[in-house]
Protein backbone atom coordinates (compact mmCIF):
# COMPACT_ATOMS: atom_id res chain seq x y z
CA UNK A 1 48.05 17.66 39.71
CA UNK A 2 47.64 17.20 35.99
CA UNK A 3 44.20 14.73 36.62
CA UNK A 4 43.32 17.31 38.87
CA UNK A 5 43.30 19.87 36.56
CA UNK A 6 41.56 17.97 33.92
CA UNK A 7 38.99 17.64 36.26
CA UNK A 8 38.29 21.18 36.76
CA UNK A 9 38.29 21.67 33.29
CA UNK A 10 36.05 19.37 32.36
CA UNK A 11 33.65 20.64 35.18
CA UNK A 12 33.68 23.82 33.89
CA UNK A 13 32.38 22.60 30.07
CA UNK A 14 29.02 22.97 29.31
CA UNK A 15 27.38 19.53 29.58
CA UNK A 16 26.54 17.43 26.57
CA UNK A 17 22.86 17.52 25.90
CA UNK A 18 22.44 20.69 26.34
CA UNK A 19 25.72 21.95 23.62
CA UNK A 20 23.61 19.36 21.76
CA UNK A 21 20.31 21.35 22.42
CA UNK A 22 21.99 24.93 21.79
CA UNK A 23 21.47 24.76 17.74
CA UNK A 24 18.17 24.25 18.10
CA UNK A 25 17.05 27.00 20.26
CA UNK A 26 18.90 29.07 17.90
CA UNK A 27 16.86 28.13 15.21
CA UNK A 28 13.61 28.69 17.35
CA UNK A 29 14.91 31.95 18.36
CA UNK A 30 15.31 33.02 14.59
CA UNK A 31 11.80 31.63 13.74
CA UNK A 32 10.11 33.23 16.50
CA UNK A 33 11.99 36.76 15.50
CA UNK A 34 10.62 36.11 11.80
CA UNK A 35 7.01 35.60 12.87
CA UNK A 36 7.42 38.83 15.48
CA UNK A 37 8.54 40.61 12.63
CA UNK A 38 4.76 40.27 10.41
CA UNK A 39 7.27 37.79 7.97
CA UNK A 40 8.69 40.33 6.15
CA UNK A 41 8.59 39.66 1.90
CA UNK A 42 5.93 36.97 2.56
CA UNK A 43 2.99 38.90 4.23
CA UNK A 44 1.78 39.89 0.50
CA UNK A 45 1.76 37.77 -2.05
CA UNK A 46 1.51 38.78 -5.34
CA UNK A 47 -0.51 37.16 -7.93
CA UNK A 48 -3.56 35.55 -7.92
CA UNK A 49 -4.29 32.49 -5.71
CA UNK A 50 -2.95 29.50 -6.25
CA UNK A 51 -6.22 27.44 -6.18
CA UNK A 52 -6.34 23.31 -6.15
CA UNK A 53 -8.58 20.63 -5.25
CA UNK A 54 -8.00 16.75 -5.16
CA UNK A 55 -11.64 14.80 -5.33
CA UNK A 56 -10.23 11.90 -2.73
CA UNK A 57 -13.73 9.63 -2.57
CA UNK A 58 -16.83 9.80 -4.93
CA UNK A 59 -20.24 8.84 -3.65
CA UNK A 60 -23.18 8.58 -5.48
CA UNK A 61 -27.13 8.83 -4.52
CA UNK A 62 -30.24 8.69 -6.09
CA UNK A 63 -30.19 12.45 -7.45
CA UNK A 64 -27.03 13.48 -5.55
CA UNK A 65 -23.13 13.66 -6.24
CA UNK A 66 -20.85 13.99 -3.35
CA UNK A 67 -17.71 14.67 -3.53
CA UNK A 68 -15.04 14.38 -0.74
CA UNK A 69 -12.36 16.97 -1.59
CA UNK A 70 -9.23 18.62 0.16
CA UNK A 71 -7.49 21.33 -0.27
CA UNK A 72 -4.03 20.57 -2.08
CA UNK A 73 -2.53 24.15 -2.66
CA UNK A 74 -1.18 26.77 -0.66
CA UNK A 75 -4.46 29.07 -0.60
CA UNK A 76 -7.68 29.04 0.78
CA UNK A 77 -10.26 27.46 -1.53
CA UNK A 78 -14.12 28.66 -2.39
CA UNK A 79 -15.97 27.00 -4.25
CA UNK A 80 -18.74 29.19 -5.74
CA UNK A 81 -20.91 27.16 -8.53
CA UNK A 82 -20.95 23.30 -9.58
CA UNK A 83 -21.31 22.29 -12.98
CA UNK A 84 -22.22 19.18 -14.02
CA UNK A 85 -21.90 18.52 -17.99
CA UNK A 86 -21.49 21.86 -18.73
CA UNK A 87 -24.84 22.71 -16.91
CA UNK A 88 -24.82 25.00 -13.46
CA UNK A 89 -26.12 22.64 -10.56
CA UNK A 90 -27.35 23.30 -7.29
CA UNK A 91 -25.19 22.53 -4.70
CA UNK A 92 -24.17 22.77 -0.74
CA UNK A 93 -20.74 22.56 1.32
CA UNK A 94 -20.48 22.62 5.30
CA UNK A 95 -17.60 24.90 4.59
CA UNK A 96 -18.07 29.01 2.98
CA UNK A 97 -13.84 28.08 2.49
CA UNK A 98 -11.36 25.16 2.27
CA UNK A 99 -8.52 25.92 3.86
CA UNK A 100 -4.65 24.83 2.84
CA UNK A 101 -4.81 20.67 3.33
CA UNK A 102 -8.60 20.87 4.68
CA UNK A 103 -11.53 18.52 3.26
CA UNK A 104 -15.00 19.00 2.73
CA UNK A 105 -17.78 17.39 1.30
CA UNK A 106 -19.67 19.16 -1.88
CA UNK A 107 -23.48 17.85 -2.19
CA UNK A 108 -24.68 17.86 -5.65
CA UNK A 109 -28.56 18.08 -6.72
CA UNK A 110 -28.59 15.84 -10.14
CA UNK A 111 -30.52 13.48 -11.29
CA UNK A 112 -28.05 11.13 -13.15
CA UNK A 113 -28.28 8.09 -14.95
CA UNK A 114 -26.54 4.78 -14.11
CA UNK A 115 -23.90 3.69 -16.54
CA UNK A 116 -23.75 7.94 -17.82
CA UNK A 117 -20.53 9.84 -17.82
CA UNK A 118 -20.64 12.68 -16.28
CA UNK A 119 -17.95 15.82 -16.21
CA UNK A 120 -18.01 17.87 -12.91
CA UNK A 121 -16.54 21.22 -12.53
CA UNK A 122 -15.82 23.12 -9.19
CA UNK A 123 -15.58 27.10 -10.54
CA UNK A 124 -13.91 28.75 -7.59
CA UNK A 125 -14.53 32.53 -6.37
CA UNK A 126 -11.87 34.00 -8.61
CA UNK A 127 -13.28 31.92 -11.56
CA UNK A 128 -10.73 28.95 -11.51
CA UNK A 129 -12.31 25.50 -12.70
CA UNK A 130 -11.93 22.18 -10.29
CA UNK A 131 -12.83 19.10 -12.71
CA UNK A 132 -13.39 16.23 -11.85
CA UNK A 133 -14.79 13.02 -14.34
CA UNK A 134 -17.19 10.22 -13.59
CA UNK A 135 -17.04 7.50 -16.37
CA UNK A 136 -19.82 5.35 -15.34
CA UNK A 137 -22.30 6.88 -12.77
CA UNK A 138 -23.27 3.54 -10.26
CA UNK A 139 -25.27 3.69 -6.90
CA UNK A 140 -22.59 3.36 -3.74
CA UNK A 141 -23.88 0.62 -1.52
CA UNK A 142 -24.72 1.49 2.18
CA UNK A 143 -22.50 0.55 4.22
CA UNK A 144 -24.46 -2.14 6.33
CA UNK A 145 -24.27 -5.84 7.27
CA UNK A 146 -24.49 -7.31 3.36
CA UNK A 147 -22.17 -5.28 2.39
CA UNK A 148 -19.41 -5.56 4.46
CA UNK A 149 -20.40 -9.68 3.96
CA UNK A 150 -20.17 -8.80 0.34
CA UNK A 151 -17.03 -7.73 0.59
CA UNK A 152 -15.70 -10.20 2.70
CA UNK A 153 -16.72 -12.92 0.46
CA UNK A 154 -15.03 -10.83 -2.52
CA UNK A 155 -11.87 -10.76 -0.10
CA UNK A 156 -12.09 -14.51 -0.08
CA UNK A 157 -12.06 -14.63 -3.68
CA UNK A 158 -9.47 -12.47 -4.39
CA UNK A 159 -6.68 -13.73 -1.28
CA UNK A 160 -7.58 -16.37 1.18
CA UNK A 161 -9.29 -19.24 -1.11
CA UNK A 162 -6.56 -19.13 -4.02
CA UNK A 163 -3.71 -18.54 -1.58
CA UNK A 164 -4.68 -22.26 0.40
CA UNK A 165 -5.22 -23.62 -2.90
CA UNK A 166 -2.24 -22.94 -3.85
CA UNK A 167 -0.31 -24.11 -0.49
CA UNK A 168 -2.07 -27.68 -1.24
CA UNK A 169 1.36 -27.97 -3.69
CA UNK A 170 3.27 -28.95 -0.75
CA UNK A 171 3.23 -32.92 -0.50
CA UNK A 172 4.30 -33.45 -3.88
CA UNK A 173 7.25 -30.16 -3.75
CA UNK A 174 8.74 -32.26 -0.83
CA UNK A 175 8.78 -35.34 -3.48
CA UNK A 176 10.94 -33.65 -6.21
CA UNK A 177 14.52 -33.53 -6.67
CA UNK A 178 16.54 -30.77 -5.04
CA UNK A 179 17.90 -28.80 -8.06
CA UNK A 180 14.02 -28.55 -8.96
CA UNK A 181 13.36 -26.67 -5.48
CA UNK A 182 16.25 -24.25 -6.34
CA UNK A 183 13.83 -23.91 -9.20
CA UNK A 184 10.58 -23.17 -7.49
CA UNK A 185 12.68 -20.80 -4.96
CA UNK A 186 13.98 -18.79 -7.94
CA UNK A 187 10.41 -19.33 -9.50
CA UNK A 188 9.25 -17.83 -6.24
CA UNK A 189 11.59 -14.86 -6.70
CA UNK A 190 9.87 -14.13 -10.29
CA UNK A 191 6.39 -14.11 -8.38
CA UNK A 192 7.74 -11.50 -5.50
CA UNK A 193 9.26 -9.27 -7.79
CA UNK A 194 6.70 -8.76 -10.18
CA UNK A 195 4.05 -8.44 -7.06
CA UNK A 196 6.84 -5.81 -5.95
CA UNK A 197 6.52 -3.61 -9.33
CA UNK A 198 3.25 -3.85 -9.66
CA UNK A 199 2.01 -2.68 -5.82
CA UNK A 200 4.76 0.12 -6.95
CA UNK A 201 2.84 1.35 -9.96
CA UNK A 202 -0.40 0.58 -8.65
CA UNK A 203 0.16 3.12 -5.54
CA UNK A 204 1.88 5.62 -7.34
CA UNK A 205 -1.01 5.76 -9.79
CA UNK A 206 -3.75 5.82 -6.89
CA UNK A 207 -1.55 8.47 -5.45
CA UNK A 208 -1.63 10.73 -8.50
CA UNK A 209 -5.34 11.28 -7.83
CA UNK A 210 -4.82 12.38 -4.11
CA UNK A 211 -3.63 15.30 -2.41
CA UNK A 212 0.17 15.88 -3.32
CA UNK A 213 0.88 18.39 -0.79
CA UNK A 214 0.48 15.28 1.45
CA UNK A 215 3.37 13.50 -0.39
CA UNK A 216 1.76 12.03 -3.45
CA UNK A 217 3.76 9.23 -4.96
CA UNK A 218 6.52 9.88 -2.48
CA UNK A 219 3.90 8.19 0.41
CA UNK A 220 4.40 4.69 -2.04
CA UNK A 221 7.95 4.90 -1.26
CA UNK A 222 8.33 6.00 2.42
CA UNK A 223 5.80 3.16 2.95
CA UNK A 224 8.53 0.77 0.89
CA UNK A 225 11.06 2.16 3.75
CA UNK A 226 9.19 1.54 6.15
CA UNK A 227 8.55 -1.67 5.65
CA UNK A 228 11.59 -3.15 4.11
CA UNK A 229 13.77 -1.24 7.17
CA UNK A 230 11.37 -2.56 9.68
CA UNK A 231 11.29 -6.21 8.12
CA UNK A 232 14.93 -6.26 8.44
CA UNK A 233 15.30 -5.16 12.10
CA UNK A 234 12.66 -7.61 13.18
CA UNK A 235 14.79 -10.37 11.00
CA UNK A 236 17.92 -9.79 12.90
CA UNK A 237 15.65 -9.89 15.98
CA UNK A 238 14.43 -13.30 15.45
CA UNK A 239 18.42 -14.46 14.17
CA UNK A 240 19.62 -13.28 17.82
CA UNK A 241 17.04 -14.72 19.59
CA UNK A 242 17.52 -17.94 17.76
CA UNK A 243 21.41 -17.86 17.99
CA UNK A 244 20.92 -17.51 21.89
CA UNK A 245 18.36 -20.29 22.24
CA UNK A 246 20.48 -22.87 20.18
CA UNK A 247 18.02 -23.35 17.70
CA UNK A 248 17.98 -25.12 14.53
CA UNK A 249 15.71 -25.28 11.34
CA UNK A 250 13.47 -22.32 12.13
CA UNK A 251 14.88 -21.08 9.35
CA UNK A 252 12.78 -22.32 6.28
CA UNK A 253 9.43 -21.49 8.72
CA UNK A 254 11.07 -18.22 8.96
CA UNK A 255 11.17 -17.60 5.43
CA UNK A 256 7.86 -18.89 4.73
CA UNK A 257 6.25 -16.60 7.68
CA UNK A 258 7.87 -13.66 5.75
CA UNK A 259 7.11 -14.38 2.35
CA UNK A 260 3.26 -14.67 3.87
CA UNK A 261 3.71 -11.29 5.43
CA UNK A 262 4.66 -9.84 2.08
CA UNK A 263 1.50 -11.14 0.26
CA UNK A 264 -0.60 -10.50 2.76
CA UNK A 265 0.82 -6.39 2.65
CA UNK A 266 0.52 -6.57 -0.91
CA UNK A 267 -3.14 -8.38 -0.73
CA UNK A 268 -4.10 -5.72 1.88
CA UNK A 269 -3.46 -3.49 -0.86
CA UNK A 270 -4.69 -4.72 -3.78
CA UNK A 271 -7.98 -5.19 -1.90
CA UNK A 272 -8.18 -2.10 -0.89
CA UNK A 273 -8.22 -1.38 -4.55
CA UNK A 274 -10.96 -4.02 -5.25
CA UNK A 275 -13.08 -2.44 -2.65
CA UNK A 276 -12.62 1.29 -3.74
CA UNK A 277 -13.56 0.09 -7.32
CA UNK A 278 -16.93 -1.82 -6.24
CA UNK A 279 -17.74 1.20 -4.73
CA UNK A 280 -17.66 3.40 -7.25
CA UNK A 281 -19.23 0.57 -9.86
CA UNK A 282 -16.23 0.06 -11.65
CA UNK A 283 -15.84 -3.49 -10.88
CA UNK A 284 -17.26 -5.93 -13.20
CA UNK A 285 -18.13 -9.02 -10.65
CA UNK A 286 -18.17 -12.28 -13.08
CA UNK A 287 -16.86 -15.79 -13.17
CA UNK A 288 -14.20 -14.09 -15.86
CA UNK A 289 -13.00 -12.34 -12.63
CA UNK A 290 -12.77 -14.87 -9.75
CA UNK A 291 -11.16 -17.36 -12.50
CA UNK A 292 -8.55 -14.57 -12.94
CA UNK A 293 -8.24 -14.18 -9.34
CA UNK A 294 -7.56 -17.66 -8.17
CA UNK A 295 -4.91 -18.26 -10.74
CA UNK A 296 -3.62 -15.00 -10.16
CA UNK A 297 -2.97 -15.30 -6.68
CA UNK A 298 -2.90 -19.56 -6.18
CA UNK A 299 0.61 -19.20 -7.16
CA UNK A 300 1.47 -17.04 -4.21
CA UNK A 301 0.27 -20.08 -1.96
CA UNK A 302 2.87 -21.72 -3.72
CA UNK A 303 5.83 -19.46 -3.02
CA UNK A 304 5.30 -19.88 0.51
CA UNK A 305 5.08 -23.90 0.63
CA UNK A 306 8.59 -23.42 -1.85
CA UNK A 307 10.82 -22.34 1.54
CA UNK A 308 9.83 -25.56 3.63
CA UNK A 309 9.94 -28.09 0.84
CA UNK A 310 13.08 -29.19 2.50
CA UNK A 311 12.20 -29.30 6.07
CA UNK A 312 11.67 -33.04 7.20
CA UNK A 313 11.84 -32.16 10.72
CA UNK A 314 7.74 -32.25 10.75
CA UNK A 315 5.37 -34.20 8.26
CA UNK A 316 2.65 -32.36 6.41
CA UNK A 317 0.06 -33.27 9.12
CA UNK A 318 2.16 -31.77 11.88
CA UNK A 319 2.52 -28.77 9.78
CA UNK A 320 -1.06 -28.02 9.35
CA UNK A 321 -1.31 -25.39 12.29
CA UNK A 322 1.70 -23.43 11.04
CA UNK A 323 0.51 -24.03 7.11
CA UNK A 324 -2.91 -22.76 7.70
CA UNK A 325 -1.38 -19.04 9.82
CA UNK A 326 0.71 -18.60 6.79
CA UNK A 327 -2.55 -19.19 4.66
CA UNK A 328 -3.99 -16.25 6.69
CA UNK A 329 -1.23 -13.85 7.18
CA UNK A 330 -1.43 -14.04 3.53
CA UNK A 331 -4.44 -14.02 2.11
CA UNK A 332 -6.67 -12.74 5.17
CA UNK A 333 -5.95 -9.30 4.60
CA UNK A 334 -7.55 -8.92 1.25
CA UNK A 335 -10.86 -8.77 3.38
CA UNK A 336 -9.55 -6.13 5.61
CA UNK A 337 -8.37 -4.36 2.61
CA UNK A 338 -11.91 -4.66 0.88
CA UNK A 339 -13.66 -3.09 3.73
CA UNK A 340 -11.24 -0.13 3.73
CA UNK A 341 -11.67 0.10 0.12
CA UNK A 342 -15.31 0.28 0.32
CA UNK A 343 -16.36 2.18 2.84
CA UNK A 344 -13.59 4.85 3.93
CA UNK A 345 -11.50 5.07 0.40
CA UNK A 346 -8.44 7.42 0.35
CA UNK A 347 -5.50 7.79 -1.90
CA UNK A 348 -2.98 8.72 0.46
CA UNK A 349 -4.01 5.39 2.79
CA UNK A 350 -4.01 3.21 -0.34
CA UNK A 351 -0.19 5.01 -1.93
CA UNK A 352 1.24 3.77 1.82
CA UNK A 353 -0.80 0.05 1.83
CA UNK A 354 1.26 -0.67 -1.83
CA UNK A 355 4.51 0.73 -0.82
CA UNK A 356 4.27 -1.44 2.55
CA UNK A 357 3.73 -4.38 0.26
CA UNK A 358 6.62 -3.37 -2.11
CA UNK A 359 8.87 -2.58 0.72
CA UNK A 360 7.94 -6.41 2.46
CA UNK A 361 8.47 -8.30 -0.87
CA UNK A 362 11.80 -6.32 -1.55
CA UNK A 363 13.17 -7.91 1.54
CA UNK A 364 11.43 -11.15 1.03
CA UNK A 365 13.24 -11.19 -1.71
CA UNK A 366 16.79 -10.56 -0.13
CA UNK A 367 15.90 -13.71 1.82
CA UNK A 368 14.86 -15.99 -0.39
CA UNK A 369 17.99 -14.98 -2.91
CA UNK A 370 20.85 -17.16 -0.95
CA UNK A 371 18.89 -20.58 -1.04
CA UNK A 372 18.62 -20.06 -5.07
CA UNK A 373 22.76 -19.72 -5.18
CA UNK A 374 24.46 -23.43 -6.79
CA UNK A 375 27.44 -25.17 -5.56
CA UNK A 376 29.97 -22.65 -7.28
CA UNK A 377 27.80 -19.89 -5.22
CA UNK A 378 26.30 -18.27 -8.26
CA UNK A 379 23.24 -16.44 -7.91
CA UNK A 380 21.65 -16.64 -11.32
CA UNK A 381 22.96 -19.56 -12.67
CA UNK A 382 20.76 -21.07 -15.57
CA UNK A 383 18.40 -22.70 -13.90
CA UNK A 384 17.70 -19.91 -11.43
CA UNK A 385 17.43 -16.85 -14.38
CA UNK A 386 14.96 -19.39 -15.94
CA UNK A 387 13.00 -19.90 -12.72
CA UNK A 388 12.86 -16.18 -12.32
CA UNK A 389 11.65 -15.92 -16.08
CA UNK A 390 8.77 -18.15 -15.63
CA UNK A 391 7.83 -16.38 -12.40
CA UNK A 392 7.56 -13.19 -14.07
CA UNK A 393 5.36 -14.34 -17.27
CA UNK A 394 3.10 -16.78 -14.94
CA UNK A 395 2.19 -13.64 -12.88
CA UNK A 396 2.11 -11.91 -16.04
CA UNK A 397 -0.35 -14.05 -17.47
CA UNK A 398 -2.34 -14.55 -15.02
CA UNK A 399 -3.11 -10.88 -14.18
CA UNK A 400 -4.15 -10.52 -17.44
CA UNK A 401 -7.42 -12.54 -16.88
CA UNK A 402 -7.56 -9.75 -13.61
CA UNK A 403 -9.23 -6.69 -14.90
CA UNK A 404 -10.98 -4.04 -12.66
């Protein structure tokens, strides 16, 4: 009698999903009576309109500015005259008004000079002034076959050329003694965290020129989320499917394929940066720079090679396949990021790209930490704090021979 009544009143309950759904058609209910209502207190607003533009992508003509902007405020934009050092402009706009997070493209008519300044002002219908600087006015390629070649031989420069060379280190790290490995690990961790910090600061600076309303700096770190949350799931993944097959010593190739995947993020990034900056003639293509490159980024070649030093399950030869896909995870997608860069620029894309490669690097890092630890299980014992030390002022260094 007693199940039997349980029963019954259990039949009579609402079911689950939809006492889960009930709060939620609440809340649409209330919305919907707001908007019925004309939005009562926020039909008028008071003031005058909040007005802002964010110039996301400069391109420049012979005798024309363009100027790709969006709309990063709550109000509809118009922009009514261009000036252009002070001086009104002619100008034209496929838009009469740029509404809240809309983009549009504003065509200037000037003839500038390459290597000029220049200070650009949108003046808006109720008088508000847009600026916008150009420090050193530079033809943007076309977009066509040499270019994109162009590019991809910069990207080669900058990520896949350095990144093998520096992966050559492997015969003679599998000849040292182990306590110098623990070194080059640690070393390693000096390398990934100051490529960490510095994708940080790079994308929240590109993201201070884009459109905030769209997150701004905050895109850097939901891209770090991302990618540090979705590195870990696919690392537990590969542990389970490993633990079920009975394998042993994947583990070092494991490492290695993720401390690849972190450069190569962070590469992606900093190419895209490369490529936005030849674009807008800001980057100064010399030997000075490719030197700077290559020992900038051949020690990132190295910090993958450090994980496998110990693996003797495979000589060097054998390991030539799986040596030169970590040599392109890496380094590969500074071309990719080039090309973006170049051709299709935007601070919002570029804020995610360095917080992917922050987020990756962060849990390289957690990876990498245990193989540093010594005997007593101590994670920065002397010789790993100075490992870590020298990682930080190589890259250090190095990037300052890097200058874009």
């Amino acid at each position: 009698m007693e199940a039997s009544g349980a029963t019954v009143e259990r039949s009579g309950r609402l079911p689950a999903w939809l006492v889960g759904l009930l709060p939620l058609v609440l809340l649409g209910a209330a919305i919907g009576l707001f908007a019925a209502l004309g939005e009562p207190g926020l039909a008028e607003r008071n003031g005058i309109p909040v007005e802002r533009l964010s110039v996301e992508r400069t391109v420049l003509r012979p005798g024309e500015i363009e100027l790709a902007v969006r709309n990063d405020g709550p109000d509809a934009v118009a922009v009514r005259q261009v000036t252009v050092n002070d001086a009104f402009v002619a100008f034209s706009q496929s838009a009469d008004e740029i509404g809240r997070l809309d983009g549009d493209k504003i065509k200037i008519d000037y003839p500038w000079i390459e290597g000029e300044s220049y200070a650009v002002g949108l003046v808006t219908a109720t008088g508000g002034t847009i600026a916008h600087q150009i420090d050193a006015a530079a033809e943007t390629p076309e977009a066509d076959v040499g270019f994109y070649g162009l590019m991809a031989l910069v990207g080669l420069y900058d990520g896949l050329i350095p990144v093998a060379i520096g992966m050559l280190w492997l015969p003679w790290v599998r000849t040292i003694d182990r306590r110098w490995i623990q070194f080059l690990l640690a070393l390693t961790l000096g390398l990934l965290a100051f490529l960490g910090v510095d994708a940080l600061l790079e994308g929240t600076d590109i993201a201070a020129g884009g459109a905030q309303s769209l997150g701004g700096a905050s895109l850097v770190f939901l891209g770090a989320g991302i990618a540090y949350l979705g590195l870990a799931g696919i690392d537990a993944w590969l542990r389970g499917r490993r633990t079920k097959a009975g394998e042993a010593g994947a583990g070092p190739w494991r490492l290695a394929f993720l401390v690849a995947l972190g450069i190569g993020l962070h590469n992606l990034g900093e190419g895209l940066a490369i490529g936005s900056a030849y674009a807008v003639g800001s980057l100064a293509l010399g030997a000075a720079l490719i030197v700077g490159f290559a020992l900038h980024n051949t020690t990132e070649g190295l910090a993958i090679v450090a994980p496998v030093a110990e693996d003797e399950s495979s000589s060097v030869r054998r390991s030539l396949p799986r040596l030169a896909g970590l040599g392109l995870i890496a380094g590969a997608p500074a071309i990719l990021g080039t090309w973006i860069g170049a051709s299709a620029f935007n601070p919002s894309l570029a804020a995610i790209l360095f917080g992917l490669g922050a987020g990756a690097i962060a849990q390289v890092i957690v990876q990498i930490a245990p193989s540093v630890r010594d005997a007593s299980g101590r994670l920065l014992h002397p010789l790993a704090a100075t490992g870590v030390v020298t990682g930080l002022l190589l890259m250090y260094a190095t990037g300052l021979l890097v200058s874009l």
